[in-house]
Protein backbone atom coordinates (compact mmCIF):
# COMPACT_ATOMS: atom_id res chain seq x y z
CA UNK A 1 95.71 97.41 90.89
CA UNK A 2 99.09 96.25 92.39
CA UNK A 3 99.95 94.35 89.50
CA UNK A 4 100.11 96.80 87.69
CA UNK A 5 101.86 99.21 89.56
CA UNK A 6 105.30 96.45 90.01
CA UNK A 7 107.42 94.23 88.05
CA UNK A 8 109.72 91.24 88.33
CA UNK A 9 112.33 93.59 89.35
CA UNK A 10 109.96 95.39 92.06
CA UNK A 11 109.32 91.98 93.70
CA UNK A 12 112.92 91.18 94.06
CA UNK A 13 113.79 94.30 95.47
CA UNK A 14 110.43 93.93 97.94
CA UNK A 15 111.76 90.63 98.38
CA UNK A 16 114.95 91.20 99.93
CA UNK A 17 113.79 93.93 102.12
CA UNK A 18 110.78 92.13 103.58
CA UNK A 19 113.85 89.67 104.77
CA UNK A 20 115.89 92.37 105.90
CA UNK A 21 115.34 96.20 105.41
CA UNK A 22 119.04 97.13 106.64
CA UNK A 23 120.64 95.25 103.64
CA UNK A 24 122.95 97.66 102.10
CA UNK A 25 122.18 99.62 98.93
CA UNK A 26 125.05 98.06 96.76
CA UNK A 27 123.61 94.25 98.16
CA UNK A 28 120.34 95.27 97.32
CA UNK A 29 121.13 96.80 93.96
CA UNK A 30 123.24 93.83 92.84
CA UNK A 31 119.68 91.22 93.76
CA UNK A 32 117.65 93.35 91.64
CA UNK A 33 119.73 93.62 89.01
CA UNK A 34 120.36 97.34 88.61
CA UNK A 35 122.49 100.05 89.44
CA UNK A 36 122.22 101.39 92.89
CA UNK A 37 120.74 105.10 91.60
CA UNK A 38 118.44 102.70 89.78
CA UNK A 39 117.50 100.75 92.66
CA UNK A 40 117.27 104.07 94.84
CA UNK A 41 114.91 105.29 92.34
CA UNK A 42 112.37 102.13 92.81
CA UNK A 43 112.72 102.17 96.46
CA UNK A 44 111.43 106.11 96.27
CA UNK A 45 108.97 105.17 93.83
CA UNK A 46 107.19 102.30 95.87
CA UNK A 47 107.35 104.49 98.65
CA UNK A 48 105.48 107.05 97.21
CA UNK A 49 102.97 104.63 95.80
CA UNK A 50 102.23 103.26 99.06
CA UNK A 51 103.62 100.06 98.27
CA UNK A 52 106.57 100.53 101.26
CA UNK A 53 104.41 101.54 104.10
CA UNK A 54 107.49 101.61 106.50
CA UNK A 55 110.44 100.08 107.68
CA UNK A 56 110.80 98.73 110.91
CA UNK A 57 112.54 97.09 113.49
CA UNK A 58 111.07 93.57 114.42
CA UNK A 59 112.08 92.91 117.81
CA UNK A 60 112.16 89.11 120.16
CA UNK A 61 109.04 88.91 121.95
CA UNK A 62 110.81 85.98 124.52
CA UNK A 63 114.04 88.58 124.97
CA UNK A 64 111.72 91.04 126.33
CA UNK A 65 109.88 88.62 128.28
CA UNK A 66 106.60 88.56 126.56
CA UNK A 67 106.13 84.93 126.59
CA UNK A 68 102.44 85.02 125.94
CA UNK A 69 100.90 85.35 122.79
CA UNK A 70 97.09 85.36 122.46
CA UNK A 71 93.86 86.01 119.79
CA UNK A 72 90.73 87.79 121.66
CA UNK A 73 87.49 86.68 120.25
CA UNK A 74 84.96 89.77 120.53
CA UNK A 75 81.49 89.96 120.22
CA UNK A 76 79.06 93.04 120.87
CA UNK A 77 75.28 94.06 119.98
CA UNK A 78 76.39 97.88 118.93
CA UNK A 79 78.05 98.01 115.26
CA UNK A 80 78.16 102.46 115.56
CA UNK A 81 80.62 104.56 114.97
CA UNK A 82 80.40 105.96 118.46
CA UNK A 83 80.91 102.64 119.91
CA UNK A 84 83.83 101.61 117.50
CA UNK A 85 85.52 104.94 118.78
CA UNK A 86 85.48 104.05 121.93
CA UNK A 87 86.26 100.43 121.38
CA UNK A 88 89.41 101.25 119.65
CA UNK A 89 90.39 104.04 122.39
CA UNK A 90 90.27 101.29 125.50
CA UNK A 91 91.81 98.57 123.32
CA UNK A 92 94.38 101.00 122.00
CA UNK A 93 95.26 102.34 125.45
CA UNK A 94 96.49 98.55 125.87
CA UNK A 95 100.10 98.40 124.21
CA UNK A 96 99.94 94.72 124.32
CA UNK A 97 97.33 94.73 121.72
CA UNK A 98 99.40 94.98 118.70
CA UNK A 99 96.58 94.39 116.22
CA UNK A 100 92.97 94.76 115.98
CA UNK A 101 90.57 93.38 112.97
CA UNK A 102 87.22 93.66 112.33
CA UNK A 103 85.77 90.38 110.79
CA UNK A 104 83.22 89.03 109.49
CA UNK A 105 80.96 85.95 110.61
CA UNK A 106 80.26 85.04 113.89
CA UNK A 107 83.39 87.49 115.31
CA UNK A 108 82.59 90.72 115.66
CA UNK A 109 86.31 91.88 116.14
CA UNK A 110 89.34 89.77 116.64
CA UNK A 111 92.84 91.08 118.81
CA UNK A 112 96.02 89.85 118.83
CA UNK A 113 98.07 90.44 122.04
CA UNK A 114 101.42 89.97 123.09
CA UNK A 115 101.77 90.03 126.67
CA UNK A 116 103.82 89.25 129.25
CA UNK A 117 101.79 86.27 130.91
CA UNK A 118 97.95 85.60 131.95
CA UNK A 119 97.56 88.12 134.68
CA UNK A 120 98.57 90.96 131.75
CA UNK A 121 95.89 89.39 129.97
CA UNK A 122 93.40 89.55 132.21
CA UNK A 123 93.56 93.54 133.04
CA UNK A 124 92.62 93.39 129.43
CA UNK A 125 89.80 90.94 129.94
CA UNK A 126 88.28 93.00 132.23
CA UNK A 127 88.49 96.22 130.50
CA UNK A 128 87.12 94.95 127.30
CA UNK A 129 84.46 92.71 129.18
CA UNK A 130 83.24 96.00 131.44
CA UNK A 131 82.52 97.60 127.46
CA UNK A 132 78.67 98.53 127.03
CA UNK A 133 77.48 95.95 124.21
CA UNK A 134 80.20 93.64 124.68
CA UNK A 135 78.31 90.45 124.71
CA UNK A 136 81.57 87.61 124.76
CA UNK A 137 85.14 87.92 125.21
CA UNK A 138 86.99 84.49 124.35
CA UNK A 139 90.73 83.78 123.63
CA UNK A 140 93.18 81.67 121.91
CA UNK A 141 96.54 81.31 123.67
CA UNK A 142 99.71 80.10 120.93
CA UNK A 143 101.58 77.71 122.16
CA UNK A 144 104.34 77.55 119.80
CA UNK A 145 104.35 79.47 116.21
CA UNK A 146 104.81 76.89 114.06
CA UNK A 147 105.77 79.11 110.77
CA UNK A 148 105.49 82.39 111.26
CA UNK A 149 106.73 84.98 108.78
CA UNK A 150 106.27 88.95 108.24
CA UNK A 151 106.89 88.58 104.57
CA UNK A 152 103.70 89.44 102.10
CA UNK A 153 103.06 87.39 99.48
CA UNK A 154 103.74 89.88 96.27
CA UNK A 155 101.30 89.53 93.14
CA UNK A 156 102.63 88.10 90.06
């Protein structure tokens, strides 16, 4: 569906503001080739289309002192609704959690945290591991990002 819905000029604009979404209009204008009411236009466009789901601010984990980055393995026995809901409201109470996936094969659900160190992690540890059905809690812990990037591949 999405490759329908952009062009060559779409993916340069996308381009440039995956790398930085405060570049000015007349910068941004001039990449993709087009006047800046032009440009304005596509920006509103892929907005509405869902295709610009938000801008943002991405901010240093080590400046704020979260030095601890980490991917929680979760298994459980009950796949319901009821307990998803309340999965997702003790997880979500956790503002380290910053993203939550259901998966498929032998995971049941996979976090990723940033945290401040090990003892952070381990108030969440406990809450998840006190869940009804919860049957393992493992983790991952990163100890350097070797490429990391919040740029989206765009379909040709």
């Amino acid at each position: 569906m999405t490759r329908n819905i952009i062009d060559s000029v779409d993916r340069k604009i996308l381009t440039a503001l995956q790398r930085d979404a405060s570049i000015p209009a007349t910068a941004l204008a001039e990449v993709a080739g087009l006047t800046s009411t032009g440009c304005w236009r596509r920006i509103k466009r892929l907005e509405e289309i869902g295709v610009i789901a938000a801008r943002v601010t991405l901010l240093s984990p080590q400046a704020l002192g979260l030095g601890l980055t980490g991917y929680v393995m979760i298994r459980t026995r009950d796949h319901g609704d009821a307990w998803l809901r309340r999965f997702l409201d003790t997880v979500g109470a956790f503002p380290e959690v910053v993203e939550i996936h259901r998966t498929t094969g032998d995971l049941d659900y996979l976090l990723k945290i940033v945290a401040r160190d090990l003892a952070a992690y381990n108030e969440i540890y406990r809450t998840i591991s006190q869940l009804p059905d919860v049957t393992d809690v493992s983790a991952a812990f990163s100890m350097e990002a070797i490429k990391s990037t919040t740029e989206l591949p765009l379909p040709r």
